[in-house]
N, C-alpha and C. Protein backbone atom coordinates (compact mmCIF):
# COMPACT_ATOMS: atom_id res chain seq x y z
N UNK A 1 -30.06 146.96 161.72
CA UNK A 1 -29.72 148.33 161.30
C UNK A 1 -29.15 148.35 159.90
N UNK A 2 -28.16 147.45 159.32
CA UNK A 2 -27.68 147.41 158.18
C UNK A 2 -29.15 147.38 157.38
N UNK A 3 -29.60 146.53 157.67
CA UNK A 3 -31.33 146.03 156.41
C UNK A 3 -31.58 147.79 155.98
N UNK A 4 -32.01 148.34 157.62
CA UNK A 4 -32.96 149.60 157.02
C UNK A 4 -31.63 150.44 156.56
N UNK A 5 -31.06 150.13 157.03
CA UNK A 5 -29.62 151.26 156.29
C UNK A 5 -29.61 150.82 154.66
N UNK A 6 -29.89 150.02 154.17
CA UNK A 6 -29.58 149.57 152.98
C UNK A 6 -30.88 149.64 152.07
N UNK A 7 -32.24 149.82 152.79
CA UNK A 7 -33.56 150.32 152.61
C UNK A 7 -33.73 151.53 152.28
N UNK A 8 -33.15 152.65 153.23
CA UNK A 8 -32.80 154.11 152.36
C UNK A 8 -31.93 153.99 151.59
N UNK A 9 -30.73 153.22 151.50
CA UNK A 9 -30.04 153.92 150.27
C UNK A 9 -30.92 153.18 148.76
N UNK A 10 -31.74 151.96 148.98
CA UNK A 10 -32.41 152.08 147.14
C UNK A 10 -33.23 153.34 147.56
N UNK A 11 -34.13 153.61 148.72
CA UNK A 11 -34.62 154.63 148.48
C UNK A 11 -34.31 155.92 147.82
N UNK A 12 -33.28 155.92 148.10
CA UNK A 12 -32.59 157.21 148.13
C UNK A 12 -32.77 157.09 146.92
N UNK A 13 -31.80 155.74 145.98
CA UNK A 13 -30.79 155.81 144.80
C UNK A 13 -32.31 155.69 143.72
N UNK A 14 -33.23 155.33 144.31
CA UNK A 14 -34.16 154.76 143.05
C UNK A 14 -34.61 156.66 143.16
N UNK A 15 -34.57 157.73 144.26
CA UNK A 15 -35.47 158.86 143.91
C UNK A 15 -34.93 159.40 143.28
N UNK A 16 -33.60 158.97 143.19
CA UNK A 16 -32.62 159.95 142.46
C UNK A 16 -32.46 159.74 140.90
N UNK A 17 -32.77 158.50 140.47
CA UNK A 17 -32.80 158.11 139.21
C UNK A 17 -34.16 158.36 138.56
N UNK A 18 -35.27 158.33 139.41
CA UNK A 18 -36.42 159.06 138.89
C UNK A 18 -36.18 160.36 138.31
N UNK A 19 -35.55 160.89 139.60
CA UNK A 19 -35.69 162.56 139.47
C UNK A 19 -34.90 163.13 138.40
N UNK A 20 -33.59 162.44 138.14
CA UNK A 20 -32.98 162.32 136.67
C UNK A 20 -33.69 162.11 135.64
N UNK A 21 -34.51 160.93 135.52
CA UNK A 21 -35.17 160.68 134.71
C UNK A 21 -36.66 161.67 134.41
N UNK A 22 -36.85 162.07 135.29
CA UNK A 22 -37.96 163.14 134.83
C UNK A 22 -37.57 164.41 134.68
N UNK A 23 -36.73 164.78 134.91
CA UNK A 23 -35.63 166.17 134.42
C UNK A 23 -34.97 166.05 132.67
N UNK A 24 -34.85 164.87 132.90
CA UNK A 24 -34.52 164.54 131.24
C UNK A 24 -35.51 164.72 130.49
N UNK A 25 -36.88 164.32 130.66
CA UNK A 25 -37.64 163.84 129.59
C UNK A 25 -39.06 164.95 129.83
N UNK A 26 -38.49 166.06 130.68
CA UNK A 26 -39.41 167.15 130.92
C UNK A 26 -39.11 168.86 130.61
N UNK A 27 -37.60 168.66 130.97
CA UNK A 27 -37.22 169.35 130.46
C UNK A 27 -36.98 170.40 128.94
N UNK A 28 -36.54 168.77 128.49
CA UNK A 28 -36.32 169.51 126.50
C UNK A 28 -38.04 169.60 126.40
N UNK A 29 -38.85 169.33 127.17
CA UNK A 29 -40.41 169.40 126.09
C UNK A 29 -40.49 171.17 126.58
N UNK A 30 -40.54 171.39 127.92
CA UNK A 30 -40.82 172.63 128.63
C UNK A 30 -39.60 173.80 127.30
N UNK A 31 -38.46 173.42 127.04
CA UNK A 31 -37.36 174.05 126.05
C UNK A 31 -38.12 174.34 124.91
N UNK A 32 -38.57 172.90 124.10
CA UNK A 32 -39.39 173.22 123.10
C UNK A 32 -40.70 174.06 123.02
N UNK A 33 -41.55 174.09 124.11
CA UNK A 33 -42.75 175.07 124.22
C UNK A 33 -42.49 176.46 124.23
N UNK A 34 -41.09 176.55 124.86
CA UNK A 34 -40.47 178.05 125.22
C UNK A 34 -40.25 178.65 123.54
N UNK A 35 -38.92 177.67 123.13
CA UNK A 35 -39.04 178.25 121.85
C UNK A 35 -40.24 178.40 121.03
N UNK A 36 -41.24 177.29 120.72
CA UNK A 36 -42.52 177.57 119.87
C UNK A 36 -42.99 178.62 120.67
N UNK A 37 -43.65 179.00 121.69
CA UNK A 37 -43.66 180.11 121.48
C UNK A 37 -43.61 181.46 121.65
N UNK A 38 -41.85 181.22 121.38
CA UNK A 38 -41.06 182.21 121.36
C UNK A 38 -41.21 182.93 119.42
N UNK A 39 -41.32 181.73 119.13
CA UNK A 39 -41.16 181.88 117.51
C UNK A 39 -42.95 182.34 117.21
N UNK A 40 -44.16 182.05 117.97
CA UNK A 40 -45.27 182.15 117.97
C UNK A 40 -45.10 183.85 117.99
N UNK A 41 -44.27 184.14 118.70
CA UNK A 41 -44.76 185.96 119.39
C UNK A 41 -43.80 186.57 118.37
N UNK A 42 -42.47 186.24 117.74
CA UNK A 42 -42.10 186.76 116.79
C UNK A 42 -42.71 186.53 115.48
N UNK A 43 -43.30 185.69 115.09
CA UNK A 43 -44.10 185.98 113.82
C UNK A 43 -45.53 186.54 113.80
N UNK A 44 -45.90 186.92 115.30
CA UNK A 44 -47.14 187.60 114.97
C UNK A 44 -46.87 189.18 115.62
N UNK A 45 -45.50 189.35 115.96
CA UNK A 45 -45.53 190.88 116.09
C UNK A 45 -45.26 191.91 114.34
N UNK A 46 -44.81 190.99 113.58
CA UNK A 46 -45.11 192.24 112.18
C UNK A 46 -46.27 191.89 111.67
N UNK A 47 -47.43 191.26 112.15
CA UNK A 47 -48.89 191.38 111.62
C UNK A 47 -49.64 192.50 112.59
């Protein structure tokens, strides 16, 4: 019981460091698309 007890917790700990890790490195890109284009729709509303 300890083995598989100790089997979920890397499970656990490795989904959790993924899921950190893809929140980090998905996030600021999804931020940056927002702003471009955010800045896309403000420079083409005075044309």
């Amino acid at each position: 019981m300890k083995f598989i007890g100790f089997l979920i917790f890397v499970f656990v700990f490795l989904m959790a460091f993924w899921c950190i890790f893809f929140l980090a490195s998905v996030i600021p890109y999804f931020i940056f698309v927002w702003l471009r284009e955010g800045k896309l729709e403000q420079s083409d509303l005075p044309k």
